[in-house]
C-alpha atoms as a PDB file:
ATOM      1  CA  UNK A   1       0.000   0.000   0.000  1.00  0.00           C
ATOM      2  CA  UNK A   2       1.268   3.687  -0.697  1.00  0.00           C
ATOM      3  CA  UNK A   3      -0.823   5.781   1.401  1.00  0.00           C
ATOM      4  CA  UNK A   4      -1.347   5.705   4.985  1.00  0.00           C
ATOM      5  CA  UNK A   5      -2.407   7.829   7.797  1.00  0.00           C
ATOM      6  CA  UNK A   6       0.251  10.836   8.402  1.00  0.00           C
ATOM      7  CA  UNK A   7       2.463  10.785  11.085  1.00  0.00           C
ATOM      8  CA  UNK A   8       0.354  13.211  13.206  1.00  0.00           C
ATOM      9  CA  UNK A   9      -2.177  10.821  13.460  1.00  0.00           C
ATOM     10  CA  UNK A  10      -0.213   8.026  14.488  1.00  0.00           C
ATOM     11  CA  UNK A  11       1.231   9.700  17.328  1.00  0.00           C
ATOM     12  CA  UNK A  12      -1.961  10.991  18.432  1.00  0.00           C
ATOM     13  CA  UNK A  13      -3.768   7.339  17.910  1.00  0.00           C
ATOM     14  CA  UNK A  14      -0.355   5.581  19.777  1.00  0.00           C
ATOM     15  CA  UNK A  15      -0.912   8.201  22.700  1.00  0.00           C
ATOM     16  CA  UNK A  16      -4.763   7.729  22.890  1.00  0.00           C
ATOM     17  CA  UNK A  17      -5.615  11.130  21.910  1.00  0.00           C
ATOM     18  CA  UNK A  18      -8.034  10.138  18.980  1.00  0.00           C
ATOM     19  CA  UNK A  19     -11.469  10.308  18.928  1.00  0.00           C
ATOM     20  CA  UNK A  20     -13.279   6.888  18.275  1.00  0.00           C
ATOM     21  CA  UNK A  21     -14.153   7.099  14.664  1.00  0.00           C
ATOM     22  CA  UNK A  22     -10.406   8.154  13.807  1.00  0.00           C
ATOM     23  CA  UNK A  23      -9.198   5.548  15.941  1.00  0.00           C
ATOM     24  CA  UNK A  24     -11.633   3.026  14.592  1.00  0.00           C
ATOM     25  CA  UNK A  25      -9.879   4.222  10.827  1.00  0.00           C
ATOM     26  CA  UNK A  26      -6.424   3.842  12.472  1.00  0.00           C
ATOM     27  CA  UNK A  27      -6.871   0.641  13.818  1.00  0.00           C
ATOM     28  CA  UNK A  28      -7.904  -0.576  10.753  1.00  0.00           C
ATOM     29  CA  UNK A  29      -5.427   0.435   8.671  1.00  0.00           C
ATOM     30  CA  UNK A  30      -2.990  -0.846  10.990  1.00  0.00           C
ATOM     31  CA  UNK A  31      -4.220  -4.393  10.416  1.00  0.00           C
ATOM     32  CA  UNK A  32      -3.315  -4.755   7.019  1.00  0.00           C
ATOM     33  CA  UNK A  33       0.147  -2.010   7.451  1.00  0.00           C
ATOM     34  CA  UNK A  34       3.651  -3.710   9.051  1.00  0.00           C
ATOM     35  CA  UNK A  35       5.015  -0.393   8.546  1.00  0.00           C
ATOM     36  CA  UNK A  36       2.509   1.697  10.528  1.00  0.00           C
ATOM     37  CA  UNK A  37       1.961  -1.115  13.118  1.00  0.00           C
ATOM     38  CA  UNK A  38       5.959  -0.700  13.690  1.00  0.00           C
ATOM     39  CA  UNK A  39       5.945   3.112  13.775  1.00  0.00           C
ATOM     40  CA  UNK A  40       2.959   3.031  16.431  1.00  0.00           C
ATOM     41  CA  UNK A  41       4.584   0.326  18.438  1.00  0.00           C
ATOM     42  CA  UNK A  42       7.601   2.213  18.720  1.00  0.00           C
ATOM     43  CA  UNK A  43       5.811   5.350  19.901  1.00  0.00           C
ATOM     44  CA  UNK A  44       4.212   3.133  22.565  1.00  0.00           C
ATOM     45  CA  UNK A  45       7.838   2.395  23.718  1.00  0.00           C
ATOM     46  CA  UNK A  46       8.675   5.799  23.743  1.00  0.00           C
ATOM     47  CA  UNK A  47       5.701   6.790  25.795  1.00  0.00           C
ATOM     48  CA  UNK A  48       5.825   4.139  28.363  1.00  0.00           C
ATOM     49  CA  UNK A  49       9.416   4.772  28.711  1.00  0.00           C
ATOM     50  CA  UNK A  50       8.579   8.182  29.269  1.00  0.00           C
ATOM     51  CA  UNK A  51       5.844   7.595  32.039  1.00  0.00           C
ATOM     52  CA  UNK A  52       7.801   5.220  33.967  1.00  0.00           C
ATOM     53  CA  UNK A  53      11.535   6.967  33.612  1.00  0.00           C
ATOM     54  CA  UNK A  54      11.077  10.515  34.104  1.00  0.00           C
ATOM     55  CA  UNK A  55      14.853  11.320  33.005  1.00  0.00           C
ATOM     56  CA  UNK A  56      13.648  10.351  29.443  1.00  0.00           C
ATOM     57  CA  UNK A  57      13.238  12.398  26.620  1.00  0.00           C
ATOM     58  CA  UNK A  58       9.291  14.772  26.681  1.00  0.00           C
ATOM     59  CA  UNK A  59       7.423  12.944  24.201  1.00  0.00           C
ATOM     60  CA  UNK A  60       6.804  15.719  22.772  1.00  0.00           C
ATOM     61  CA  UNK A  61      10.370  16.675  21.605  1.00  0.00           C
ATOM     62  CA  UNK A  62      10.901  13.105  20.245  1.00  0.00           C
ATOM     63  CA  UNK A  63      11.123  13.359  16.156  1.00  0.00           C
ATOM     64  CA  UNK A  64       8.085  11.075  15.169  1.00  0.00           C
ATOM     65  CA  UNK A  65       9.256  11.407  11.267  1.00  0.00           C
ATOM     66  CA  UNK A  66      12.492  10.476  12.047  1.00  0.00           C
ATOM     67  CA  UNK A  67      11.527   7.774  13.894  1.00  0.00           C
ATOM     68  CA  UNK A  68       8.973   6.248  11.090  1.00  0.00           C
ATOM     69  CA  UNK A  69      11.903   6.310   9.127  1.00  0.00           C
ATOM     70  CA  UNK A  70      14.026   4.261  11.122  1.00  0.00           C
ATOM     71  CA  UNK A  71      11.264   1.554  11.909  1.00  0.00           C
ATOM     72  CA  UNK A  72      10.230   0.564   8.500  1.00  0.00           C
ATOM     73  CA  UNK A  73      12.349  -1.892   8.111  1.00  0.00           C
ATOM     74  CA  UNK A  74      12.478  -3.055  11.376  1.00  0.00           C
ATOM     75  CA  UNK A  75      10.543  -6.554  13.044  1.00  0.00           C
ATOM     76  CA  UNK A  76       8.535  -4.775  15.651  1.00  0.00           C
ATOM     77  CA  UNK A  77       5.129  -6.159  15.272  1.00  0.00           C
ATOM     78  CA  UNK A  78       1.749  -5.173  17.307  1.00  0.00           C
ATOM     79  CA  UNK A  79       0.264  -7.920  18.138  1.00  0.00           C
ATOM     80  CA  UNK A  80      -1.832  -7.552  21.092  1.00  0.00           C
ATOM     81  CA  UNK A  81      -5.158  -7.465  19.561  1.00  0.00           C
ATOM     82  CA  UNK A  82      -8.643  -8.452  20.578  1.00  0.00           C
ATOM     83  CA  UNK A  83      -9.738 -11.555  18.379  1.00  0.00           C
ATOM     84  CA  UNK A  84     -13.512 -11.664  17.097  1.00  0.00           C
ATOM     85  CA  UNK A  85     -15.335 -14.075  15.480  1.00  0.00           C
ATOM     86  CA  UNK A  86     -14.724 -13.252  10.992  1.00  0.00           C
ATOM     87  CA  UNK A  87     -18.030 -11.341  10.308  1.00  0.00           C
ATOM     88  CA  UNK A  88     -19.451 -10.729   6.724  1.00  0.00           C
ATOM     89  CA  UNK A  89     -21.070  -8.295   4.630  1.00  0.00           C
ATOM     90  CA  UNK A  90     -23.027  -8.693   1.123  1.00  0.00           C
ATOM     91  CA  UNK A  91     -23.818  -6.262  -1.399  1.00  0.00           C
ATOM     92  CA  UNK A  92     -25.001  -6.703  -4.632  1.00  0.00           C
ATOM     93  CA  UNK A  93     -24.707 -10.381  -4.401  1.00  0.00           C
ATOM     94  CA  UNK A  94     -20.947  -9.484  -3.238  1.00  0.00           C
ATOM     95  CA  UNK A  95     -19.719 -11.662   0.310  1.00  0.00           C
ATOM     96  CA  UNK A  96     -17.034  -9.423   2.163  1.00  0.00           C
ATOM     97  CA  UNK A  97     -14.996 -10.700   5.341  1.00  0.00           C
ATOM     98  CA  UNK A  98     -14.752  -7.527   7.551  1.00  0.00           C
ATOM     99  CA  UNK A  99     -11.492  -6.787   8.984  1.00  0.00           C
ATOM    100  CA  UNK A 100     -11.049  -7.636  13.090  1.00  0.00           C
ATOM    101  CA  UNK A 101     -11.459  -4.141  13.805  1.00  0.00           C
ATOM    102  CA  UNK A 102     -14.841  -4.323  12.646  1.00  0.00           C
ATOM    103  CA  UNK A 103     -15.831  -7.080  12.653  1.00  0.00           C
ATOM    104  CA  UNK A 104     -17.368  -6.761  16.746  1.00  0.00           C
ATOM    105  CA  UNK A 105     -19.116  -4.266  15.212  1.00  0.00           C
ATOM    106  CA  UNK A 106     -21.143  -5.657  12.405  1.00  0.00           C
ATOM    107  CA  UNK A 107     -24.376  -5.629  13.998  1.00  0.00           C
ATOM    108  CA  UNK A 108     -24.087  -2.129  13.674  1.00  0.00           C
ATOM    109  CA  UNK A 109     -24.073  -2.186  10.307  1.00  0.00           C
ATOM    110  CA  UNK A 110     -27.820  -1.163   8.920  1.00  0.00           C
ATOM    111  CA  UNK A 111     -29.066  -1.782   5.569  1.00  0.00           C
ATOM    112  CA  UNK A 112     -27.255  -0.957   2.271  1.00  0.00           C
ATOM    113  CA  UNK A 113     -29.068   1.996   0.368  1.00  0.00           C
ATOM    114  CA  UNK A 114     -28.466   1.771  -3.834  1.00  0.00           C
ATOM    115  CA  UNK A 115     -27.864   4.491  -6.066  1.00  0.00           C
ATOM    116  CA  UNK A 116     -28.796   3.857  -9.201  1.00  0.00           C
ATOM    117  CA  UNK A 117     -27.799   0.073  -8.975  1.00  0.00           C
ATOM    118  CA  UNK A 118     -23.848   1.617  -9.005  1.00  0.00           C
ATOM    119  CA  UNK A 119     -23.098   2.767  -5.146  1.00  0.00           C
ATOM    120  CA  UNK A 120     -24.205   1.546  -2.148  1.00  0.00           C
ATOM    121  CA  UNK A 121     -23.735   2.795   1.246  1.00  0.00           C
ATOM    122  CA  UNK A 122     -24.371   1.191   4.451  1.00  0.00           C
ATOM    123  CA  UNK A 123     -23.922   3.724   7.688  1.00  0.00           C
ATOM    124  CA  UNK A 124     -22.413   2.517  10.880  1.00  0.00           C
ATOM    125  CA  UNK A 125     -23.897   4.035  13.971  1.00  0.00           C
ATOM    126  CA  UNK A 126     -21.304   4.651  16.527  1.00  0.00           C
ATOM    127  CA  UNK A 127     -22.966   7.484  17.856  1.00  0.00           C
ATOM    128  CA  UNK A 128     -20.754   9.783  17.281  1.00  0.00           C
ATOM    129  CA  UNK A 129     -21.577  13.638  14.933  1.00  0.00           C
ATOM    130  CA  UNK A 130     -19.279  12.187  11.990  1.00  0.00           C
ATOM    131  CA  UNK A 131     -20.763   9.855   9.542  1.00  0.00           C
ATOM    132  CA  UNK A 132     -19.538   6.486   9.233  1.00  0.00           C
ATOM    133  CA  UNK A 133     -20.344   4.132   6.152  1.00  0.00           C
ATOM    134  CA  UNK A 134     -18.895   0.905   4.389  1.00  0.00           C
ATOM    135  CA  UNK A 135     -19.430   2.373   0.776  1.00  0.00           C
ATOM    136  CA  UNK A 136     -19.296  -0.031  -2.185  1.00  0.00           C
ATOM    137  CA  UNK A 137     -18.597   1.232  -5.682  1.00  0.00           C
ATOM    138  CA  UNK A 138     -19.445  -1.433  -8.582  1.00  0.00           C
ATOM    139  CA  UNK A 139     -16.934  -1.796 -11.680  1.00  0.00           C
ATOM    140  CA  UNK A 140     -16.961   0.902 -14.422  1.00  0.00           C
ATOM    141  CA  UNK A 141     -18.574   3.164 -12.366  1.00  0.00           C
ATOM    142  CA  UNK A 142     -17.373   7.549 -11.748  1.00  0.00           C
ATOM    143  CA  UNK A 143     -19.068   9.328  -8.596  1.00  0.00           C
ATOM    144  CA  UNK A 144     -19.171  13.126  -9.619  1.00  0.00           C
ATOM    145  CA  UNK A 145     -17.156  15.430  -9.005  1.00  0.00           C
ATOM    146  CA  UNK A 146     -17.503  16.770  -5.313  1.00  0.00           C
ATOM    147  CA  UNK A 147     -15.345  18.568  -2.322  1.00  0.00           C
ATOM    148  CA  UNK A 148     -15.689  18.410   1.188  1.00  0.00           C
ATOM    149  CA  UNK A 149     -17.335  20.931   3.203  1.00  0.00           C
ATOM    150  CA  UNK A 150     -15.594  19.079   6.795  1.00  0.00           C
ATOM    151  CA  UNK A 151     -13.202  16.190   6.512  1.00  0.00           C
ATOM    152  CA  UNK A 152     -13.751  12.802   4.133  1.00  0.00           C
ATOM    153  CA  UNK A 153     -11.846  10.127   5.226  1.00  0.00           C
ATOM    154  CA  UNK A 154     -11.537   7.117   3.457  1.00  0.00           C
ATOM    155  CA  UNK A 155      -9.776   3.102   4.127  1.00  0.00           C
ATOM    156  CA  UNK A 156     -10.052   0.625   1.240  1.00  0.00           C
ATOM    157  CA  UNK A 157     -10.977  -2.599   2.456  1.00  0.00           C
ATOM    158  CA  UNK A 158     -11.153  -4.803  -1.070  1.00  0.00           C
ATOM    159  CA  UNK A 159     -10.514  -3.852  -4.743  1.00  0.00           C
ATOM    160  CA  UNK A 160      -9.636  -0.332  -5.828  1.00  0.00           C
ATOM    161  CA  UNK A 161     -10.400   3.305  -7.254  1.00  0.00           C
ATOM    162  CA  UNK A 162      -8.635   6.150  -8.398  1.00  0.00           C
ATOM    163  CA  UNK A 163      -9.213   9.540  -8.571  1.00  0.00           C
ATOM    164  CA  UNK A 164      -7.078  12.943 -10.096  1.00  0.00           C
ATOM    165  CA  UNK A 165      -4.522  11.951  -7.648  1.00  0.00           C
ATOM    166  CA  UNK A 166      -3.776   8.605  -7.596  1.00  0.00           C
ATOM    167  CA  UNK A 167      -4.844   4.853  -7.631  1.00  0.00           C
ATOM    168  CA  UNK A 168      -5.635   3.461  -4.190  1.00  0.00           C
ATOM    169  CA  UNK A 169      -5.491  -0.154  -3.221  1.00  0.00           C
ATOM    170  CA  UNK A 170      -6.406  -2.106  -0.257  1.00  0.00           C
ATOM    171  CA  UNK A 171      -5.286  -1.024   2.713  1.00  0.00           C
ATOM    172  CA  UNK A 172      -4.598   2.748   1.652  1.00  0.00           C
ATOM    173  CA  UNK A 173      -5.930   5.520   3.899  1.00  0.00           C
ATOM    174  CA  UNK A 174      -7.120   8.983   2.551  1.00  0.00           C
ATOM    175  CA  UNK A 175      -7.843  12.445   3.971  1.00  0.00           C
ATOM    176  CA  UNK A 176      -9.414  15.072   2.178  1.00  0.00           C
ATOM    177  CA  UNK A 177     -10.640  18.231   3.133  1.00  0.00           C
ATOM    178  CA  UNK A 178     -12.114  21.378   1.030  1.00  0.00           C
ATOM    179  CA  UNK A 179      -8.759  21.766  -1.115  1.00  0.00           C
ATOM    180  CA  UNK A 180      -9.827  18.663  -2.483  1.00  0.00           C
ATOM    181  CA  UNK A 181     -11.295  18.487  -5.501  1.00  0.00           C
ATOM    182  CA  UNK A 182     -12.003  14.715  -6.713  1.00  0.00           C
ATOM    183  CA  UNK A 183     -14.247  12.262  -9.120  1.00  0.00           C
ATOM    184  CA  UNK A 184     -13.358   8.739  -7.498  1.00  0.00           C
ATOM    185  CA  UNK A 185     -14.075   6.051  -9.975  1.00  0.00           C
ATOM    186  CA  UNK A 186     -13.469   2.130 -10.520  1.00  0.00           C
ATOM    187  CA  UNK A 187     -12.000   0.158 -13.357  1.00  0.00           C
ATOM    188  CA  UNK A 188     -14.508  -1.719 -16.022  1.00  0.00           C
ATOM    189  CA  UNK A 189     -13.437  -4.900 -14.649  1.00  0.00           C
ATOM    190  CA  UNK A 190     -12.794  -3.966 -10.627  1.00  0.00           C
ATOM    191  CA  UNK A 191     -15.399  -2.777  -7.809  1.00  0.00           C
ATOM    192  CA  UNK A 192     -14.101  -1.124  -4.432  1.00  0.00           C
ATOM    193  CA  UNK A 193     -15.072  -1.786  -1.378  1.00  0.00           C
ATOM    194  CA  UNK A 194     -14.170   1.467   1.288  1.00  0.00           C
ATOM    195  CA  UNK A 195     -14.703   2.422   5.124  1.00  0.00           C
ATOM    196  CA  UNK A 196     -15.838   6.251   5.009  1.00  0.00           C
ATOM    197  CA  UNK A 197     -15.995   9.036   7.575  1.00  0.00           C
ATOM    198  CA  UNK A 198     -17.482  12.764   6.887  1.00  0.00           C
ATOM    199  CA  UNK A 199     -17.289  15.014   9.279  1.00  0.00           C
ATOM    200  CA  UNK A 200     -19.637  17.164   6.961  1.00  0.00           C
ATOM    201  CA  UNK A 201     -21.768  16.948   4.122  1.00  0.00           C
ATOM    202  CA  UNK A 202     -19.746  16.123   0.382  1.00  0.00           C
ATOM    203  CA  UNK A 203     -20.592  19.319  -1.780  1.00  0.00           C
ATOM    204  CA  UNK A 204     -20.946  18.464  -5.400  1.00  0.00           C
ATOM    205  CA  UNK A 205     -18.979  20.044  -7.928  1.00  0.00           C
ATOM    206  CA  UNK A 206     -19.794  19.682 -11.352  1.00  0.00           C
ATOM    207  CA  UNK A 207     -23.004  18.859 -13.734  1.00  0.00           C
ATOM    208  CA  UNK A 208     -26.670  17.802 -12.613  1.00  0.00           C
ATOM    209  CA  UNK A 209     -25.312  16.171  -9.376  1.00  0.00           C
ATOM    210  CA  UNK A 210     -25.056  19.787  -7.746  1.00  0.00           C
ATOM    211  CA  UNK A 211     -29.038  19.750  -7.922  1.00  0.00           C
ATOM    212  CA  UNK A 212     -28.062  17.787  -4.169  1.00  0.00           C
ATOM    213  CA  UNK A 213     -26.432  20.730  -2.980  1.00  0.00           C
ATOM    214  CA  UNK A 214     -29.920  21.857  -2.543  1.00  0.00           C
ATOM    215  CA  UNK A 215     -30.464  19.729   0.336  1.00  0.00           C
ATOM    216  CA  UNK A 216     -28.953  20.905   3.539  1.00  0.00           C
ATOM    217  CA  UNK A 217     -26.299  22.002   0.794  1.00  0.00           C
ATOM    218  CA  UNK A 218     -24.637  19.288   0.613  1.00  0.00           C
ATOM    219  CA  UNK A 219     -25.234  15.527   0.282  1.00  0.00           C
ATOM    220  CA  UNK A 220     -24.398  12.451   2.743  1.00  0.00           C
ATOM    221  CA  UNK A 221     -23.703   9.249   0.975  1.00  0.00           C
END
């Protein structure tokens, strides 16, 4: 995978400072990432040396890019982890395992809502303000144009998309925010399967789709 949380994130998920949506996303990625499992274990270290040897370095002065760096290639592995029991999803005649992470919450998951027979969204009710769906994307298919009015994030859990930055595979993590301009869309012969957060409504950008800008001005998938 080639995109991952940034390292901002990772310090503030590996010193508990995350809210439980973002650390939800985190700990998800982190499943599937040896590289940001290391960099977060590490971190761990450095904070529990710090609570329990006071003539350690502030946490807060240790370089957390420098140390990613160093840790990439090193065998540090996270491995204590709640186990669940695998848990599925189905869309569109589609099984999906769900990663650990979410898989203890699956009967959260409420029923998948269709647009057009193309995207289908299923919210996750954490109660928490920001909106949480699994969001499924069938092949061939380009969502409009849109920006973010609050923060999109966005975890690939099976296939892939792209969009005017990049191509994103499983595992990849993505944050956008109103800079962001974007028209996600799949290959003819590949559907995506993707764990989404908005903070606030997605504001479309281009053609007839803006008619949903009418509504609340802005649109939740």
């Amino acid at each position: 995978m080639s995109f991952h949380p940034d390292i901002t994130m990772l310090q503030a998920y590996a010193c508990g400072e995350v809210d439980a949506v973002t650390g939800l996303m985190v700990a998800t990625h982190l499943e599937t990432c040896p590289e940001c499992q290391n960099a977060v274990a590490h971190m761990e270290s450095a904070q529990a040396q710090n609570v329990f040897d006071p003539s350690s370095e502030p946490l807060a002065e240790i370089d957390f890019a420098d140390m990613l760096e160093q840790v990439l290639d090193s065998q540090i592995r996270s491995d204590a982890r709640e186990v669940y029991d695998r848990r599925f999803v189905t869309v569109k005649n589609r099984r999906f395992i769900l990663p650990q992470t979410l898989s203890r919450y699956a009967d959260l998951v409420a029923d998948w809502r269709s647009y057009g027979g193309k995207v289908y969204s299923a919210p996750i009710d954490f109660g928490e303000e920001a909106r949480v769906n699994l969001m499924y994307i069938s092949e061939g298919v380009q969502i409009p144009q849109h920006t973010h009015k609050g923060l999109e994030a966005t975890l690939v859990l099976h296939g892939s998309f792209s969009d005017e930055d990049g191509e994103y595979q499983a595992g990849d993590f993505l944050l956008r925010d109103a800079s962001v301009k974007h028209s996600p869309r799949t290959k003819a012969d590949a559907d995506c399967l993707c764990l989404t957060v908005l903070t606030e409504p997605m504001v479309f950008t281009q053609g007839v789709a803006r008619i949903f800008n009418m509504f609340g001005r802005g649109m939740y998938p």
